[in-house]
C-alpha atoms as a PDB file:
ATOM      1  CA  UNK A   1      14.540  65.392  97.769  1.00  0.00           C
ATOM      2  CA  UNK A   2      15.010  62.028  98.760  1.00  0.00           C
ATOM      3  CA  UNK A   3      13.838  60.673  94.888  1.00  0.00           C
ATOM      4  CA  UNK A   4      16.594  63.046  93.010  1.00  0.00           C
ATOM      5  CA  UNK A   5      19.353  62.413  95.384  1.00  0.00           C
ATOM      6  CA  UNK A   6      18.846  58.173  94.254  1.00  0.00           C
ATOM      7  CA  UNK A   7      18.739  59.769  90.688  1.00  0.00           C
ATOM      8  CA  UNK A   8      21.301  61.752  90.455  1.00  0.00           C
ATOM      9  CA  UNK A   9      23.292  58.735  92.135  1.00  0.00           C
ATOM     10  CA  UNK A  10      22.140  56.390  89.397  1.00  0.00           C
ATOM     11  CA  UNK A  11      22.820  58.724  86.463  1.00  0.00           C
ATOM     12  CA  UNK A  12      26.294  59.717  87.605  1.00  0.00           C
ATOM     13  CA  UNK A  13      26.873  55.867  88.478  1.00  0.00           C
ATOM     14  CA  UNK A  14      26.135  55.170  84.986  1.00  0.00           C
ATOM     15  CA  UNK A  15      28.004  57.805  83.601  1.00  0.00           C
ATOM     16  CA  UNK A  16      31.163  57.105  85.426  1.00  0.00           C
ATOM     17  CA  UNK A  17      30.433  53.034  84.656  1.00  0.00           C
ATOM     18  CA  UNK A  18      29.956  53.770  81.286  1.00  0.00           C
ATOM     19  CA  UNK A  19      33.368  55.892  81.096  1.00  0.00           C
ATOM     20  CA  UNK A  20      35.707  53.727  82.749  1.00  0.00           C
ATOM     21  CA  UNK A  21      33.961  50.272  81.970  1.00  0.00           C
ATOM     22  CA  UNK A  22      32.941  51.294  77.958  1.00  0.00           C
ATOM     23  CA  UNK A  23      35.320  53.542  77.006  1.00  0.00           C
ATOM     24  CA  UNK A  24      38.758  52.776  79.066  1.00  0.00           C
ATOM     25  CA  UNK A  25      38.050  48.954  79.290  1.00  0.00           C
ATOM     26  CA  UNK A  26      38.285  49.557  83.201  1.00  0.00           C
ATOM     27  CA  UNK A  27      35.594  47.927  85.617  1.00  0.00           C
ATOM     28  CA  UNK A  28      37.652  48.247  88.729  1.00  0.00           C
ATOM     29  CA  UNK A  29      39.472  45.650  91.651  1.00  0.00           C
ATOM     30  CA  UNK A  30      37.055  43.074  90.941  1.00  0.00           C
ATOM     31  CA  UNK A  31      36.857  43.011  87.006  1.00  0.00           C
ATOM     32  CA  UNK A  32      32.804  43.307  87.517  1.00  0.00           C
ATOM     33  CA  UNK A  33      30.817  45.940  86.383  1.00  0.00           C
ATOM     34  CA  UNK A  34      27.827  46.143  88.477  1.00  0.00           C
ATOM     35  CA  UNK A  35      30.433  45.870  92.225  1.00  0.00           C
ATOM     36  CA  UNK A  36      32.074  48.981  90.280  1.00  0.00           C
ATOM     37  CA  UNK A  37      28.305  50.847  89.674  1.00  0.00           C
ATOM     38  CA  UNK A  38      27.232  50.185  93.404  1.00  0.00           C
ATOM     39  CA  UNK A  39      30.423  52.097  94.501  1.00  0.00           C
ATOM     40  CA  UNK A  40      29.989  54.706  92.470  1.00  0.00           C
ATOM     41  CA  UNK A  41      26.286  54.756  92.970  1.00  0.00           C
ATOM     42  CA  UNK A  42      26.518  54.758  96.934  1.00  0.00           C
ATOM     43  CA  UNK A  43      29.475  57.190  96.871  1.00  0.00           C
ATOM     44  CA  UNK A  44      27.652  60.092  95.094  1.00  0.00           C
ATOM     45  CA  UNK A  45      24.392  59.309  96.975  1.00  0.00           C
ATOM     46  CA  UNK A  46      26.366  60.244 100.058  1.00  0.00           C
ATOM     47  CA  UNK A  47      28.171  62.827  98.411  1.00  0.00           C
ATOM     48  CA  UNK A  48      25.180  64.632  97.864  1.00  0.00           C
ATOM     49  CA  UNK A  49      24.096  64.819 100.864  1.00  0.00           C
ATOM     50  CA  UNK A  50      27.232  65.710 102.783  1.00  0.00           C
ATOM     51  CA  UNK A  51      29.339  67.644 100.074  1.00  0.00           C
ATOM     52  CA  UNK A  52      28.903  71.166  99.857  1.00  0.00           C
ATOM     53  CA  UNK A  53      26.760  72.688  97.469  1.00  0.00           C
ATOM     54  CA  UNK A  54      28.652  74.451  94.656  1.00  0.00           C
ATOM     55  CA  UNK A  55      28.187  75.013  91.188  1.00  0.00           C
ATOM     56  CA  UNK A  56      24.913  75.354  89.073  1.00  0.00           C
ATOM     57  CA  UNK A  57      21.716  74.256  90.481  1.00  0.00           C
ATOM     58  CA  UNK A  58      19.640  71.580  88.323  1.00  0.00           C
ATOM     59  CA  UNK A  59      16.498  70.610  89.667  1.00  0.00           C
ATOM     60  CA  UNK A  60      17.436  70.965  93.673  1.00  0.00           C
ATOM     61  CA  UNK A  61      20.791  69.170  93.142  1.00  0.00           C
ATOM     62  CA  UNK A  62      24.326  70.674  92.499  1.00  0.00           C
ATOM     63  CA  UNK A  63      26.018  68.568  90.602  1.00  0.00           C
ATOM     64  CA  UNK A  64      29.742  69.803  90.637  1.00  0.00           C
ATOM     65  CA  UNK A  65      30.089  67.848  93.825  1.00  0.00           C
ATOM     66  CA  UNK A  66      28.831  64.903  92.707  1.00  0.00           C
ATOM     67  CA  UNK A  67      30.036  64.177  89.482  1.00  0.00           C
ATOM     68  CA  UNK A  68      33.293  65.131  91.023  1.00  0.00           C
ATOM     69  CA  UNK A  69      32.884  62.618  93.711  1.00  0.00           C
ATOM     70  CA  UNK A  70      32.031  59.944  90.771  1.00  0.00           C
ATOM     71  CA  UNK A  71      34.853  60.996  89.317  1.00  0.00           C
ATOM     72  CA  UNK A  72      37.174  60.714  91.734  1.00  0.00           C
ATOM     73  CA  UNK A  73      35.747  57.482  93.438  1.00  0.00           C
ATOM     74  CA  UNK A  74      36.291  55.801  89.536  1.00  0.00           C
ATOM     75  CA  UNK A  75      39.507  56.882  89.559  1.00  0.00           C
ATOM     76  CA  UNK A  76      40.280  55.302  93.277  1.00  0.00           C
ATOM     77  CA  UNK A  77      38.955  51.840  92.500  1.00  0.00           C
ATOM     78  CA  UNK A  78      40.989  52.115  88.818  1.00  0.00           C
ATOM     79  CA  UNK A  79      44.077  52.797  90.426  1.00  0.00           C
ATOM     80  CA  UNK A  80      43.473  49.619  93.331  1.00  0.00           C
ATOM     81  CA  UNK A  81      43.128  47.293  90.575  1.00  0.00           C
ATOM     82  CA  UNK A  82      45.773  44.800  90.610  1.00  0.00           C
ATOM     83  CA  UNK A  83      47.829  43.919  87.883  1.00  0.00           C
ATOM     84  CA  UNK A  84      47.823  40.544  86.099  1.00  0.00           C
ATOM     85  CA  UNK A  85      51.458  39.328  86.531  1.00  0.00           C
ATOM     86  CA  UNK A  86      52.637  36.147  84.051  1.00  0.00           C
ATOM     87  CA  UNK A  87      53.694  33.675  87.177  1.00  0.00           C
ATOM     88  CA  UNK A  88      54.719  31.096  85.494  1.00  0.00           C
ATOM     89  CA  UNK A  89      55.235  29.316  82.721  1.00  0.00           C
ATOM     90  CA  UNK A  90      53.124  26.145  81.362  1.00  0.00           C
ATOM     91  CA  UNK A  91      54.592  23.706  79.157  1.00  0.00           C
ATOM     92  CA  UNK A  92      52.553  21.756  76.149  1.00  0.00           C
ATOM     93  CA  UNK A  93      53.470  18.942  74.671  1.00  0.00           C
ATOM     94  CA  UNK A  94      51.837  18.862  71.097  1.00  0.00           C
ATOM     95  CA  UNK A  95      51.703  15.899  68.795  1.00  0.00           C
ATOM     96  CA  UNK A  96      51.962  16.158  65.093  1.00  0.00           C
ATOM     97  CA  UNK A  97      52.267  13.006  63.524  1.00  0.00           C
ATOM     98  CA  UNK A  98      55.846  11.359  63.973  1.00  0.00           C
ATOM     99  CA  UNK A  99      57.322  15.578  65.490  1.00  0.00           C
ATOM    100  CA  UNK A 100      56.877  16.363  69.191  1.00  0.00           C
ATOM    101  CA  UNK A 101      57.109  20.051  69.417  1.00  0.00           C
ATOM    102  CA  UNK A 102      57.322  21.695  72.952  1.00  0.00           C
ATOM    103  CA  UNK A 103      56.054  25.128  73.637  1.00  0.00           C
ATOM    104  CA  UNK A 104      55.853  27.568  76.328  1.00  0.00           C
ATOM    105  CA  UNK A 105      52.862  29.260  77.312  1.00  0.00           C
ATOM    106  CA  UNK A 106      52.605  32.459  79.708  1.00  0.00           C
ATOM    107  CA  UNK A 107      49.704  31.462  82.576  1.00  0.00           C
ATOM    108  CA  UNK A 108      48.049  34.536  83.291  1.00  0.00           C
ATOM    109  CA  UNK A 109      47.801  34.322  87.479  1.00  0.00           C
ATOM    110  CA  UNK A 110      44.985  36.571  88.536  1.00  0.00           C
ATOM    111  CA  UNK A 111      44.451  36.658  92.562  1.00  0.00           C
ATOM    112  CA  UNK A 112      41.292  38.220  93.862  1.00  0.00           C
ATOM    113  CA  UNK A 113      42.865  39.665  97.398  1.00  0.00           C
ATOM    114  CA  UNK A 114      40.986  39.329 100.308  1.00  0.00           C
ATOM    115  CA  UNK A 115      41.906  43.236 101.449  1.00  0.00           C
ATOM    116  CA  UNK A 116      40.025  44.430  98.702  1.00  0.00           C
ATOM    117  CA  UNK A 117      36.721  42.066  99.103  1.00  0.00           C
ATOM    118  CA  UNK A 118      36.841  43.675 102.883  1.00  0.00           C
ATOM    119  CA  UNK A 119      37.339  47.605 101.358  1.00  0.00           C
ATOM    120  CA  UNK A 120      33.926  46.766  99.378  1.00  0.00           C
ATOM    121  CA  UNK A 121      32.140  45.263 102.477  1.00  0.00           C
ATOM    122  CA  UNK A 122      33.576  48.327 104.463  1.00  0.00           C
ATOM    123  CA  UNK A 123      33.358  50.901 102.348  1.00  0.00           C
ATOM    124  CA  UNK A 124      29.630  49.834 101.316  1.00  0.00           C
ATOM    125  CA  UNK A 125      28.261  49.523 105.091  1.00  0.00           C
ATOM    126  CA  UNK A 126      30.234  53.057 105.593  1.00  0.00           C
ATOM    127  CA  UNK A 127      28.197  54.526 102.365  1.00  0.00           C
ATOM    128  CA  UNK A 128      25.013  53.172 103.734  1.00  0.00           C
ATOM    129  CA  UNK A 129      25.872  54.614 107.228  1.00  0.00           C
ATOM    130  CA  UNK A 130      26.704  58.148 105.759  1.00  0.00           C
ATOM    131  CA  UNK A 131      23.137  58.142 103.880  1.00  0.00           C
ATOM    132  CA  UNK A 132      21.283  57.317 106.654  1.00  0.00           C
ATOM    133  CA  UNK A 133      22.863  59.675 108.892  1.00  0.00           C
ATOM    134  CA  UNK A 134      22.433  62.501 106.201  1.00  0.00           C
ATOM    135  CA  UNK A 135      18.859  62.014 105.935  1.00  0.00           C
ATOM    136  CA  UNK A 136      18.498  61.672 109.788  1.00  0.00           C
ATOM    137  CA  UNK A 137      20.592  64.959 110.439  1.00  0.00           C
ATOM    138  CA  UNK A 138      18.856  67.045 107.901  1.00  0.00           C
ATOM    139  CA  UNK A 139      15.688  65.838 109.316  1.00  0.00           C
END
């Protein structure tokens, strides 16, 4: 079991990357794709373990839990992405010849918060946690 619970994790990791990162343009709070797969990746792992099995069963797994719990997790780290904010405004001086023209550039500020570098330390030690434990309680 141990072998298809990592697989399942790393196709529906790569399915939910693939979605959000390939087709939506989304990779998540830290703009990287492979932080975003190692959520998703530990997240179903422990999902399928824990979750209750529903739904068809495909060689041992259900995967209605998990690829809801891919889902869901993609959808959580979309929604804590920050927003780029214009913070202020650069000035350029540009020389053409004898003409000085002055224009006004939007500086894109993009701040990597500390709260969310700790949720991905946390929330990956938690993950790890959870699949140890579920391999420990079901013996």
């Amino acid at each position: 079991m141990f072998i298809w619970h990592i697989l399942t994790a790393i196709i529906v990791g790569v399915l939910v990357t693939v979605i959000f990162a390939v087709i939506f343009h989304r990779k998540g709070p830290w703009q990287n794709v492979g932080i975003f797969f190692l959520i998703i990746f530990l997240g179903v792992w422990a999902a399928s373990l824990w979750i209750v099995p529903v739904g068809p069963n495909i060689m041992g797994i259900y995967w209605v839990p998990v690829l809801l719990t891919g889902l869901i997790l993609g959808l959580l780290m979309i929604a804590a992405t920050p927003q780029t904010r214009v913070s202020e405004v650069q000035e350029e001086v540009i020389v053409k010849g004898q003409y000085e023209e002055e224009r006004e550039y939007p500086v894109k500020e993009k701040k990597i918060d500390t709260l969310l570098w700790a949720f991905l330390g946390i929330t990956s030690i938690a993950l790890l946690i959870a699949i140890i434990v579920g391999y420990v309680v079901t013996g």
